[in-house]
N, C-alpha and C. Protein backbone atom coordinates (compact mmCIF):
# COMPACT_ATOMS: atom_id res chain seq x y z
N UNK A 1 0.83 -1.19 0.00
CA UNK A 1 0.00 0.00 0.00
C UNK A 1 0.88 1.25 0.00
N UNK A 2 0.46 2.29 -0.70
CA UNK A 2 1.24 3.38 -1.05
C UNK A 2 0.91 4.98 0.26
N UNK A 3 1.90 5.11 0.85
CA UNK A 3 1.53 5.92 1.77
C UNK A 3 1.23 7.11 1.30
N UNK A 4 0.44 7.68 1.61
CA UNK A 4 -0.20 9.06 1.25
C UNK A 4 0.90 10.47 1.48
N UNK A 5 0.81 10.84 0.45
CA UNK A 5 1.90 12.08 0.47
C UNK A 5 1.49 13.15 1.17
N UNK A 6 2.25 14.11 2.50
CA UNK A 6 1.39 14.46 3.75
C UNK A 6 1.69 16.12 2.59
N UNK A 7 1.85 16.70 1.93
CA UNK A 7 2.02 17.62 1.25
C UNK A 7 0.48 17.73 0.45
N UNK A 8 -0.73 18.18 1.04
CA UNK A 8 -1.90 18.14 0.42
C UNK A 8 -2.43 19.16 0.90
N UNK A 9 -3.23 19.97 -0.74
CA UNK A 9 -4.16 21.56 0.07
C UNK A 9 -5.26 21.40 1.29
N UNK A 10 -4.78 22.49 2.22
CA UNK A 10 -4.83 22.75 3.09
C UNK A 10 -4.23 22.40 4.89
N UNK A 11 -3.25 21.81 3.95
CA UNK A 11 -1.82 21.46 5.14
C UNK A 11 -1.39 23.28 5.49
N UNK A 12 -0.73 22.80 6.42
CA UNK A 12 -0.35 24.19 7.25
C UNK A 12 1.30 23.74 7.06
N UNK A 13 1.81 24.87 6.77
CA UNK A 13 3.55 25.26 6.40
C UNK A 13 4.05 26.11 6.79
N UNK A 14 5.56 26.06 6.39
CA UNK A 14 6.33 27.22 6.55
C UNK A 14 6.71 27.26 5.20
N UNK A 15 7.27 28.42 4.62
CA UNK A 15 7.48 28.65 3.14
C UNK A 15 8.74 29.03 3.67
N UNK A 16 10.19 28.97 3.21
CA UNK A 16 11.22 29.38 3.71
C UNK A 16 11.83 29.97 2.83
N UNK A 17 11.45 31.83 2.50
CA UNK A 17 11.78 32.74 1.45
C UNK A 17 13.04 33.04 1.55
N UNK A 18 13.95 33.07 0.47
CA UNK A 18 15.69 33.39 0.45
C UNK A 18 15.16 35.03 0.50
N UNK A 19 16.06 35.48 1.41
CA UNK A 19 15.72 37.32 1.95
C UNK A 19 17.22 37.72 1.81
N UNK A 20 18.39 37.12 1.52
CA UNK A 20 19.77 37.53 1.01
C UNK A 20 20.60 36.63 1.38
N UNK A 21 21.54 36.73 0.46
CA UNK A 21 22.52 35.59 0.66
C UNK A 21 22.02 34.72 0.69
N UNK A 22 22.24 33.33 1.88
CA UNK A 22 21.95 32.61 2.34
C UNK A 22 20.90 32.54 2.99
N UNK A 23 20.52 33.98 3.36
CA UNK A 23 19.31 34.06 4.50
C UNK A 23 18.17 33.76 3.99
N UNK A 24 17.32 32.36 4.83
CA UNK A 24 15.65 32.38 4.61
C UNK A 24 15.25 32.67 6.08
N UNK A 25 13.93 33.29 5.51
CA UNK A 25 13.06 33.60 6.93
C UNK A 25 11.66 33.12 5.91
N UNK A 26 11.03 32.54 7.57
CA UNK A 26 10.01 31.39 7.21
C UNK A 26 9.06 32.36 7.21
N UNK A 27 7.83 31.98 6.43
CA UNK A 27 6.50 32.63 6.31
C UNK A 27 5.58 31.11 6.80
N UNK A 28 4.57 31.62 7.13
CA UNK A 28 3.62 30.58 7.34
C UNK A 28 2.31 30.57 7.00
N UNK A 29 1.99 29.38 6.49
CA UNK A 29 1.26 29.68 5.69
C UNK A 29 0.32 28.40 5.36
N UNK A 30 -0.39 28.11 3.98
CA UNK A 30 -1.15 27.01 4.17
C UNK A 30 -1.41 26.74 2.26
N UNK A 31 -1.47 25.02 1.99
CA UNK A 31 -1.12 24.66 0.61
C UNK A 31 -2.23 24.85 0.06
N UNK A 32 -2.52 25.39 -0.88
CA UNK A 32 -3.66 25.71 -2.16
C UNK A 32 -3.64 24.75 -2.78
N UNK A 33 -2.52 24.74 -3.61
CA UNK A 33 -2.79 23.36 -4.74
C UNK A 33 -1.18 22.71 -5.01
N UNK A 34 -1.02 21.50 -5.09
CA UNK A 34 0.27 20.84 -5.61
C UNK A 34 0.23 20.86 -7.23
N UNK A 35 1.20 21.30 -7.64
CA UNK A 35 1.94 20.71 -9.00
C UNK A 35 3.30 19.86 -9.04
N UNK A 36 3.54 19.44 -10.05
CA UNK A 36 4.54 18.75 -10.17
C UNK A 36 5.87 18.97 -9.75
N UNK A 37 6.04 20.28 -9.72
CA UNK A 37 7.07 21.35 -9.11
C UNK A 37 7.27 22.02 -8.55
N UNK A 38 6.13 22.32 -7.99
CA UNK A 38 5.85 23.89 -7.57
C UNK A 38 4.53 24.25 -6.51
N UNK A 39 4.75 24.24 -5.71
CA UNK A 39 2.82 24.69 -4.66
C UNK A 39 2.62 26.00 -4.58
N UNK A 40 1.40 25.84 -4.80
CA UNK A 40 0.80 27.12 -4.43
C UNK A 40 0.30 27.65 -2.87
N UNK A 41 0.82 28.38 -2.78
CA UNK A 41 0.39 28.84 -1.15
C UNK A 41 0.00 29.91 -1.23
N UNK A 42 -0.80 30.33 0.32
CA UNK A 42 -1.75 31.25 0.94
C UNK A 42 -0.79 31.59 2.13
N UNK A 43 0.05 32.64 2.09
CA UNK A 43 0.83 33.40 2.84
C UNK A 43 -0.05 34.10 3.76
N UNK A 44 0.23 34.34 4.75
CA UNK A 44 -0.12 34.92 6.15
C UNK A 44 1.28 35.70 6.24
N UNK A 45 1.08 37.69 5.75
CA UNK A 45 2.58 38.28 5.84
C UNK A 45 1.75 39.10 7.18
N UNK A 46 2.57 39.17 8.66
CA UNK A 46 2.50 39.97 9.40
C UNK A 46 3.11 41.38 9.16
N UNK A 47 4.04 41.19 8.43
CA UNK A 47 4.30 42.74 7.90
C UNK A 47 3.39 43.39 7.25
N UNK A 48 2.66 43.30 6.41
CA UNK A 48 1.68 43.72 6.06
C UNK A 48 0.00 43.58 6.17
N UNK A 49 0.09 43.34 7.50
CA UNK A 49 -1.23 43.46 8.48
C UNK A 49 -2.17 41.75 8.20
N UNK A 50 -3.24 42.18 8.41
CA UNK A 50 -3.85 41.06 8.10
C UNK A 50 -3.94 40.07 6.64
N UNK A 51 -3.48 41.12 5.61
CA UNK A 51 -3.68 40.54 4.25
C UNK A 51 -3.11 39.39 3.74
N UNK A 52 -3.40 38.40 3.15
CA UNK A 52 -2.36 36.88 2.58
C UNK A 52 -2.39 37.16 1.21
N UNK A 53 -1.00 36.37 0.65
CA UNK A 53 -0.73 36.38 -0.34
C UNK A 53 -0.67 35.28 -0.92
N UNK A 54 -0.50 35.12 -2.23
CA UNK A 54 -0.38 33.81 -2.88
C UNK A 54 0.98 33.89 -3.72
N UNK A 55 1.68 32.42 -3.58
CA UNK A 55 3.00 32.36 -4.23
C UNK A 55 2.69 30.92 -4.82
N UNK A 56 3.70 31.09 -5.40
CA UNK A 56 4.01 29.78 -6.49
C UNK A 56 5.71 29.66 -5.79
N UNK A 57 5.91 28.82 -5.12
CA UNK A 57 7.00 27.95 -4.50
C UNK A 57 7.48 26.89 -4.65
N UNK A 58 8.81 27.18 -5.10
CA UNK A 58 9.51 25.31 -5.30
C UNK A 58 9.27 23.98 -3.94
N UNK A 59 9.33 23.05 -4.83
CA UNK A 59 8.50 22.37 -2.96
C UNK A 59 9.95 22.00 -2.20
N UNK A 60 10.85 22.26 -2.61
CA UNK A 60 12.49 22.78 -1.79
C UNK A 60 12.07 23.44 -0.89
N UNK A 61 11.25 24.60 -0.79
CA UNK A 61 11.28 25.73 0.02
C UNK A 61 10.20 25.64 1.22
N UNK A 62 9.48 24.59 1.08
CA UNK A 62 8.43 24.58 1.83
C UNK A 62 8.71 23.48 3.16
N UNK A 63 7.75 23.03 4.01
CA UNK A 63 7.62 22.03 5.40
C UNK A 63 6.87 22.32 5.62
N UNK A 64 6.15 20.89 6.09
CA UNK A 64 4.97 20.93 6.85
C UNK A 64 4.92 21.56 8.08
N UNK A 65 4.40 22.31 9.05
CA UNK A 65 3.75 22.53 10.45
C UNK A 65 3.84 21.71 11.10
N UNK A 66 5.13 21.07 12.28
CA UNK A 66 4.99 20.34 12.92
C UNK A 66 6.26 20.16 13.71
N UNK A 67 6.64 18.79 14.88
CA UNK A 67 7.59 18.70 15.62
C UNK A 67 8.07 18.05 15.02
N UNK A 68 9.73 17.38 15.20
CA UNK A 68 10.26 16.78 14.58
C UNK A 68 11.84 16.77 15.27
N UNK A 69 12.38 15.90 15.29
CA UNK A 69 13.92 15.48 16.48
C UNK A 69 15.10 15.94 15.14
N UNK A 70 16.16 16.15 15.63
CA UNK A 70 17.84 15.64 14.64
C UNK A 70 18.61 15.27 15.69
N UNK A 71 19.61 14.80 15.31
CA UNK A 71 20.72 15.06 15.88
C UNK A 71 22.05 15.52 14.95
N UNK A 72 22.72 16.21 15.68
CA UNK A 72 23.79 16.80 14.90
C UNK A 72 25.00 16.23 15.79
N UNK A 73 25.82 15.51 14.81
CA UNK A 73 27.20 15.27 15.63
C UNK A 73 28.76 16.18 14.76
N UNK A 74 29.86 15.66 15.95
CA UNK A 74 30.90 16.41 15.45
C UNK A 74 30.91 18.06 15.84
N UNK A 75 29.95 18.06 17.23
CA UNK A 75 29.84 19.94 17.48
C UNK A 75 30.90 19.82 18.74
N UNK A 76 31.13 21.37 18.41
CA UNK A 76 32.15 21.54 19.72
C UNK A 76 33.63 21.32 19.31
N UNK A 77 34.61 21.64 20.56
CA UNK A 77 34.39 21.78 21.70
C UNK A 77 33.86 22.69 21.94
N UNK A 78 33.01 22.64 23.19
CA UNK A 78 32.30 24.37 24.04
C UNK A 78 33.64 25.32 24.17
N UNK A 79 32.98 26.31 24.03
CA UNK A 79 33.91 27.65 24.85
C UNK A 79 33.69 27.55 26.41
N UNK A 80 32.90 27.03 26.74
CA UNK A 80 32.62 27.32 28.28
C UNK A 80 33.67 26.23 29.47
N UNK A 81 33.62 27.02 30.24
CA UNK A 81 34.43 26.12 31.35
C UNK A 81 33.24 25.69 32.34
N UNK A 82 33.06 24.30 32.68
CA UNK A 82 34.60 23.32 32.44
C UNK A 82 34.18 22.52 31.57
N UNK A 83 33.05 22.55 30.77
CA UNK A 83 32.47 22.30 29.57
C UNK A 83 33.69 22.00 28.16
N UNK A 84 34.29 22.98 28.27
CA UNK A 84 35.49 22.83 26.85
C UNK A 84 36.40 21.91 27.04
N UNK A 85 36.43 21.11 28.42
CA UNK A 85 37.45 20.20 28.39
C UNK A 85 36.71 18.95 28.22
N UNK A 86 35.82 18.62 27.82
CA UNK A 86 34.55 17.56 27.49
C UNK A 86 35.00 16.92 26.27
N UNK A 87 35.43 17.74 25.28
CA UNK A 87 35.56 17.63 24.07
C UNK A 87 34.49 17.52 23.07
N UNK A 88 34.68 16.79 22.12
CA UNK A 88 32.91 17.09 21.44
C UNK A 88 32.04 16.52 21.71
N UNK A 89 30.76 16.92 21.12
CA UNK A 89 29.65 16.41 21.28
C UNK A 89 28.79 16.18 20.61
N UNK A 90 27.50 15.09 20.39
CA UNK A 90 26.18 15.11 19.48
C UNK A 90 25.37 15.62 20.42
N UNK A 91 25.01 16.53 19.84
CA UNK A 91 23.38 16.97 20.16
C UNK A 91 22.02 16.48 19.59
N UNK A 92 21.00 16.03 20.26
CA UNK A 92 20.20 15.87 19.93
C UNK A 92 18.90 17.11 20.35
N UNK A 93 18.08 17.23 19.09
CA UNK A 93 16.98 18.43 19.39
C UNK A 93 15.66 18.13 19.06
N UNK A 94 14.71 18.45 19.94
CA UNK A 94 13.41 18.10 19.32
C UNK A 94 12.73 19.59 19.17
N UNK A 95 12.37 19.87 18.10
CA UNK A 95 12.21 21.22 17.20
C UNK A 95 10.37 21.36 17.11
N UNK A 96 10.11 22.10 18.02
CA UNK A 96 8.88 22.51 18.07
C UNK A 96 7.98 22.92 16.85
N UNK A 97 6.25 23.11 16.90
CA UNK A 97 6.44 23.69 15.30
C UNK A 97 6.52 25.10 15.25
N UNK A 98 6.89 26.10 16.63
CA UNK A 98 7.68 27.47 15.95
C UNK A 98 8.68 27.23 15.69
N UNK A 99 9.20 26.29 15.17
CA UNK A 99 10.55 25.90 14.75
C UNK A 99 11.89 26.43 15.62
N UNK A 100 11.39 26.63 16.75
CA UNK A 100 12.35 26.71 17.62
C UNK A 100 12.80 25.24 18.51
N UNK A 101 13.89 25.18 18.90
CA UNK A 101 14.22 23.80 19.68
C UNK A 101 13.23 23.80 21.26
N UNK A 102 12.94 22.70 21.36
CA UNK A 102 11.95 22.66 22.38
C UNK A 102 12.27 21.92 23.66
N UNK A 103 13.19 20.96 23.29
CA UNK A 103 13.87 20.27 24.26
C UNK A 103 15.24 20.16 23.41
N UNK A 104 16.56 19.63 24.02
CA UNK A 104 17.68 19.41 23.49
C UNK A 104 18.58 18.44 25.11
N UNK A 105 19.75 17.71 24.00
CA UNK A 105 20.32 16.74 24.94
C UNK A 105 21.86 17.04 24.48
N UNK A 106 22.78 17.29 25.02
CA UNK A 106 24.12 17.28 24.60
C UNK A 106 24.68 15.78 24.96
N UNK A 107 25.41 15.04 23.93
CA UNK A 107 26.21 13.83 24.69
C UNK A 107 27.41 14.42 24.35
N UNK A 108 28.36 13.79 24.91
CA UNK A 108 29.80 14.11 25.60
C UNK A 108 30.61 13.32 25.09
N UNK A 109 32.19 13.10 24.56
CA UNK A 109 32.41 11.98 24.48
C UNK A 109 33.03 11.40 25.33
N UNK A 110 33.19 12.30 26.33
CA UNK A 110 33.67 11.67 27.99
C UNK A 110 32.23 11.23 28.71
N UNK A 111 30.94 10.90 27.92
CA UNK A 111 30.59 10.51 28.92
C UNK A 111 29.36 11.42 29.58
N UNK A 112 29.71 12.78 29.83
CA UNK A 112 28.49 13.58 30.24
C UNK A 112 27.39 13.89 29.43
N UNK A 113 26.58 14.20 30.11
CA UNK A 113 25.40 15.05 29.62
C UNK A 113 24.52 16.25 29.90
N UNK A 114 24.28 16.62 29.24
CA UNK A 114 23.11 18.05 29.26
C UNK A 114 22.02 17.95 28.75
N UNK A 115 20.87 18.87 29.48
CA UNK A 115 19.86 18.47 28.96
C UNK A 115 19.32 19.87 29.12
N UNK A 116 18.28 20.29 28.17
CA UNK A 116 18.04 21.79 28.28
C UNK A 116 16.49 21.45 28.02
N UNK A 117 15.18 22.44 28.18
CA UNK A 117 13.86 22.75 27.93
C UNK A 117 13.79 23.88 28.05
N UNK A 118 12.49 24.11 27.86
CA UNK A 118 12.03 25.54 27.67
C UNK A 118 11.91 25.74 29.29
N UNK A 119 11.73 25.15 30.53
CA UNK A 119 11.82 25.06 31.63
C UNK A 119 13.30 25.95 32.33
N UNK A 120 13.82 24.60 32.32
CA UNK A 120 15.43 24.65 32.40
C UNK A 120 16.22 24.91 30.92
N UNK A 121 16.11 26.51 30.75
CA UNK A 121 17.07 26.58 29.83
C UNK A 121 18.12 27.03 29.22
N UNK A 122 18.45 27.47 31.00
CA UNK A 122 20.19 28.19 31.28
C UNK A 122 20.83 27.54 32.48
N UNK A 123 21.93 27.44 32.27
CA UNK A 123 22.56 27.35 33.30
C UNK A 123 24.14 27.02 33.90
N UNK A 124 24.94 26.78 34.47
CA UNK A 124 26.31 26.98 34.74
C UNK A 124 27.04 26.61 32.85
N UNK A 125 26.37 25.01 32.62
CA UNK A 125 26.73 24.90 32.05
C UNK A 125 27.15 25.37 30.57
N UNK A 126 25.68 25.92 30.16
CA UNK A 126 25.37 26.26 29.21
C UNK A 126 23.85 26.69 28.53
N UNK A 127 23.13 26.18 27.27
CA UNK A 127 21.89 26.72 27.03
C UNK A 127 21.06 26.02 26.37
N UNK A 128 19.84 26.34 26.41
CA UNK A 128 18.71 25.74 25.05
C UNK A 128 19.17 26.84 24.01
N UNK A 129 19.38 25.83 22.80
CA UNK A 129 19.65 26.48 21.32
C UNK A 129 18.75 27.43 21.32
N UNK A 130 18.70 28.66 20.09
CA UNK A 130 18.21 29.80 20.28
C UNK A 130 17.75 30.12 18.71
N UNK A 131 17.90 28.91 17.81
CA UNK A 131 17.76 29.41 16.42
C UNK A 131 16.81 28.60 15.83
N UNK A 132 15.83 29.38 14.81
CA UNK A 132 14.82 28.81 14.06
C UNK A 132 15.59 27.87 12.85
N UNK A 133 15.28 26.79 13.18
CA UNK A 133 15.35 25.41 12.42
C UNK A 133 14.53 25.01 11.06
N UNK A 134 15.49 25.31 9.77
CA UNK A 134 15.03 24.93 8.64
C UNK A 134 14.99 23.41 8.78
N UNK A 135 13.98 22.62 8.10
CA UNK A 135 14.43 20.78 8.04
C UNK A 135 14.47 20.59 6.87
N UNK A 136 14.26 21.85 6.04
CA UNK A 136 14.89 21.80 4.35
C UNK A 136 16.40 21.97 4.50
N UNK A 137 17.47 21.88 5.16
CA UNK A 137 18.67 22.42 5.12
C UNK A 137 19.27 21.63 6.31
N UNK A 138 19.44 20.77 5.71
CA UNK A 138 20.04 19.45 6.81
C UNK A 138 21.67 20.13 7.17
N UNK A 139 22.32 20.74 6.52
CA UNK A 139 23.29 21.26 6.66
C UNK A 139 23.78 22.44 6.71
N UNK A 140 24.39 23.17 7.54
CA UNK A 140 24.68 24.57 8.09
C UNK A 140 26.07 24.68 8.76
N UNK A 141 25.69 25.81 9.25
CA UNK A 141 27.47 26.63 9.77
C UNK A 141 27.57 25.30 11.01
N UNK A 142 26.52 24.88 11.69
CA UNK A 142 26.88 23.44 12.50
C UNK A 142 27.05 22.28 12.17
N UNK A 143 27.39 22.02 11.33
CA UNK A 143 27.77 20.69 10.58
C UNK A 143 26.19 19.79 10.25
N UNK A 144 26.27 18.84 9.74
CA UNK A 144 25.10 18.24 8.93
C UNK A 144 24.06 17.23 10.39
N UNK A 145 22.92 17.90 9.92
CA UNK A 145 22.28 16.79 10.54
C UNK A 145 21.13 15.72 10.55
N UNK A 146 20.88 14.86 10.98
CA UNK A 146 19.53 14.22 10.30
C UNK A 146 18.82 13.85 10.97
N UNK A 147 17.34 13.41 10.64
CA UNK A 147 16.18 13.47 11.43
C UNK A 147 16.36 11.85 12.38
N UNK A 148 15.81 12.06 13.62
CA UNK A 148 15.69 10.90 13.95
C UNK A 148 14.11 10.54 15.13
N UNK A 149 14.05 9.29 15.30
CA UNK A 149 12.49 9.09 15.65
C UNK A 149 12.23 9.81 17.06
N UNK A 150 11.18 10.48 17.43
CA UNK A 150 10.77 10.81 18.78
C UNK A 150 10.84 9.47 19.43
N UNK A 151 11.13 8.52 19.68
CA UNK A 151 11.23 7.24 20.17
C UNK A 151 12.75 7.16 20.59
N UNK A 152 13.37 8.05 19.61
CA UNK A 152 15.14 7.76 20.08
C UNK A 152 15.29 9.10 21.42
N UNK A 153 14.92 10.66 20.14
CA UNK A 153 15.36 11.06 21.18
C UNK A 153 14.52 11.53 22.52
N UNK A 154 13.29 10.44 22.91
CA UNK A 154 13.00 10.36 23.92
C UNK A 154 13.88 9.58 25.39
N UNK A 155 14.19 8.88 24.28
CA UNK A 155 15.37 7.73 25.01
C UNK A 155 16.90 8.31 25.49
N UNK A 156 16.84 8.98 24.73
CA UNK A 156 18.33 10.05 25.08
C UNK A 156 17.80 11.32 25.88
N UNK A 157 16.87 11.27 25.95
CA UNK A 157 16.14 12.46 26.86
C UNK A 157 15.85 11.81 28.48
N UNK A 158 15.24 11.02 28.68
CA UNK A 158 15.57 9.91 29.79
C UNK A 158 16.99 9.44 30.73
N UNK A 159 17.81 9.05 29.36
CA UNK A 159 19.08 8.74 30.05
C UNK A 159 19.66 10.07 30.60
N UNK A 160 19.54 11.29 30.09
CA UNK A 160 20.22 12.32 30.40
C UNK A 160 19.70 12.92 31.94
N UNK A 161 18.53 12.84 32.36
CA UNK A 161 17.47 13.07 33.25
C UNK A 161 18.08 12.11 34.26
N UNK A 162 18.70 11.12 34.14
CA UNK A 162 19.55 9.80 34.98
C UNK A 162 20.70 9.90 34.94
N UNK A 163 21.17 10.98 34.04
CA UNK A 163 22.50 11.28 34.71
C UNK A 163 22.94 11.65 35.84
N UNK A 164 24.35 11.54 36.01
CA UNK A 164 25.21 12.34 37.20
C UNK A 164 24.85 13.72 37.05
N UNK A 165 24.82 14.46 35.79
CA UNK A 165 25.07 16.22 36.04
C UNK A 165 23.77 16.63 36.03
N UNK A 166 22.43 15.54 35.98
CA UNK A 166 21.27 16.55 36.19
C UNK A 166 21.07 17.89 37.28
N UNK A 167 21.00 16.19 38.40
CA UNK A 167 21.12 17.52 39.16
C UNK A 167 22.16 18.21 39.80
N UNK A 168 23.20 18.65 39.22
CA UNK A 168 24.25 20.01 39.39
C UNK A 168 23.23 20.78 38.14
N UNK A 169 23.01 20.51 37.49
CA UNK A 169 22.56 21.41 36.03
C UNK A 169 21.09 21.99 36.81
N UNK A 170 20.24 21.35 37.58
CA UNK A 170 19.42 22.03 38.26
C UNK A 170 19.66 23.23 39.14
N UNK A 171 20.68 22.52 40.08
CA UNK A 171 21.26 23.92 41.27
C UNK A 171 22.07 24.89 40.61
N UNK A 172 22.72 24.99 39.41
CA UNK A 172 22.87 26.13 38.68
C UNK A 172 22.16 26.39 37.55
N UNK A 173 20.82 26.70 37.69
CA UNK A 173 19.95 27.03 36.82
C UNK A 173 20.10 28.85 37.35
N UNK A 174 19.86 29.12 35.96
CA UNK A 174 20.44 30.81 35.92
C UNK A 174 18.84 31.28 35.64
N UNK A 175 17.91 30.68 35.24
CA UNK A 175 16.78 31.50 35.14
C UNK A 175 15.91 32.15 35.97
N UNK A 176 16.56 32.26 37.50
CA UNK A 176 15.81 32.83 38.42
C UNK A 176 16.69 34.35 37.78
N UNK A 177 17.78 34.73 37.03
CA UNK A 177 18.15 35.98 36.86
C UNK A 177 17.68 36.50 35.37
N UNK A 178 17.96 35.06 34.53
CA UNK A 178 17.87 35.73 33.05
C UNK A 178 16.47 35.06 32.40
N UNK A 179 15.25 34.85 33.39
CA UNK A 179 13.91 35.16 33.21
C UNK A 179 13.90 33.31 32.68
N UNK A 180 12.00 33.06 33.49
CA UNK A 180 11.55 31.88 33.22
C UNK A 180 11.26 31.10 32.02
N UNK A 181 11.30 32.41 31.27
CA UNK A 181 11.25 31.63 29.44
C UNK A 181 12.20 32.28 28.83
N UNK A 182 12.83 31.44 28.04
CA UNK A 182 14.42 32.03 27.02
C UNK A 182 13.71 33.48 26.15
N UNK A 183 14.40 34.48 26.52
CA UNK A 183 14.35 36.19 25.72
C UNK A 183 13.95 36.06 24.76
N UNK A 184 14.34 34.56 23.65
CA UNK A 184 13.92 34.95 22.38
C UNK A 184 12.60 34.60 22.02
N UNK A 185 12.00 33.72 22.82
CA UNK A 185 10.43 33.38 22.90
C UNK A 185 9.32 34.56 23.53
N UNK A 186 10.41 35.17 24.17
CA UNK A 186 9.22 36.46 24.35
C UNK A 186 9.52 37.65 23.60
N UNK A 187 10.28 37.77 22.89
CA UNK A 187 10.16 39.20 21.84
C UNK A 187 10.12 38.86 19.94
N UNK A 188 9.77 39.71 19.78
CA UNK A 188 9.21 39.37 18.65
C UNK A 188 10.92 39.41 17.25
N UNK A 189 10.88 38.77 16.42
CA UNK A 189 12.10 38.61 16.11
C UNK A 189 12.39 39.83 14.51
N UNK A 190 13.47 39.86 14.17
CA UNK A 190 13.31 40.42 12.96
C UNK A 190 12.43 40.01 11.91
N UNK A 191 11.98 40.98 10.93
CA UNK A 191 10.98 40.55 9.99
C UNK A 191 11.28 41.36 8.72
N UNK A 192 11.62 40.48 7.48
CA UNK A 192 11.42 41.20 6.51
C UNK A 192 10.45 42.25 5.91
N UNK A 193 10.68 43.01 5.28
CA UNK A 193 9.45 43.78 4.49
C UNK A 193 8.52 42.94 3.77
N UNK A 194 6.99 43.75 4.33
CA UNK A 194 6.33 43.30 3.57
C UNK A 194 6.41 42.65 1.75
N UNK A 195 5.57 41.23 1.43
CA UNK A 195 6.00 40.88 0.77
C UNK A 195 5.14 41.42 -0.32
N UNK A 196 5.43 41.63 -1.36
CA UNK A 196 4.85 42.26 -2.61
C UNK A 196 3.61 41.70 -3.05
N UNK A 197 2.92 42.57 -3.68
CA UNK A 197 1.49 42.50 -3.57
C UNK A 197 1.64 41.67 -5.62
């Protein structure tokens, strides 16, 4: 049996517009119609108030609305002490659908671990990631990464929670100073110009 292709009008997306260089910033939005190459979408631009637009988009540029794990290995070493003497690490992230990281796990190759949430998401050690997550762009200035099952990194989310450094990573939790939810979830972020009519 042939699984149903989850790319169908009236799925909810992100459209991920090239705004320079390298730079995309996501629009969100919802599928009109599939072609062979190309979808049509119903843009939702906050820059330009309530009004939506319609584009014709390579289906490169698009993702569905939703959560979804990676892990990225080969990061690091940290700058931080005593973190930088750890050496590297895989991270694993489970990526909310504001496409921000929602939970995250650092492994060690000595062995330790970190574990960050939107809860706990500062502290001696270090932080919850802070950047909106393309899953069209498996590869970036952090080296390459790929998707893996909420089943794994639930499991690496567990073991880390059973580590030795949980709780030190609790008693130096910094968010009684630098506020109960990470800065970048409460302010509103840069935004391109409205998109053309």
């Amino acid at each position: 049996m042939l699984e149903e292709d989850p790319m169908q009008p009236g799925r909810e997306v992100y459209w991920w517009r090239r705004v320079s260089g390298s730079i995309d910033f996501p629009y969100r939005g919802w599928i009109v119609k599939m072609g062979p190459t190309r979808i049509t979408i119903r843009v939702a631009d906050a820059a330009a108030g309530a009004e939506e637009v319609i584009r014709h988009v390579g289906k490169d540029r698009v993702q569905l609305v939703g959560e979804y794990c990676l892990k990225v290995h080969a990061q690091g070493p940290s700058l931080l002490d005593p973190v930088n003497g750890w050496g590297t690490f895989t991270r694993y992230i489970e990526v909310d659908a504001d496409l921000q990281p929602k939970r995250q796990v650092d492994l060690f190759g000595n062995s330790c671990t970190l574990r960050y949430d939107r809860q706990h998401w500062v502290d001696a050690y270090g932080m919850l990631g802070d950047a909106k997550i393309n899953r069209n762009r498996p590869a970036g200035s952090w080296g390459r990464s790929e998707e893996v099952s909420a089943q794994e990194f639930q499991a690496v989310w567990a073991a880390a929670e059973a580590g030795s450094l949980w709780p030190q990573q609790l008693k130096t939790s910094r968010s009684a100073t630098m506020g109960n939810v990470p800065i970048w979830l409460t302010r509103p972020g840069w935004c391109p110009p409205p998109l053309a009519r």
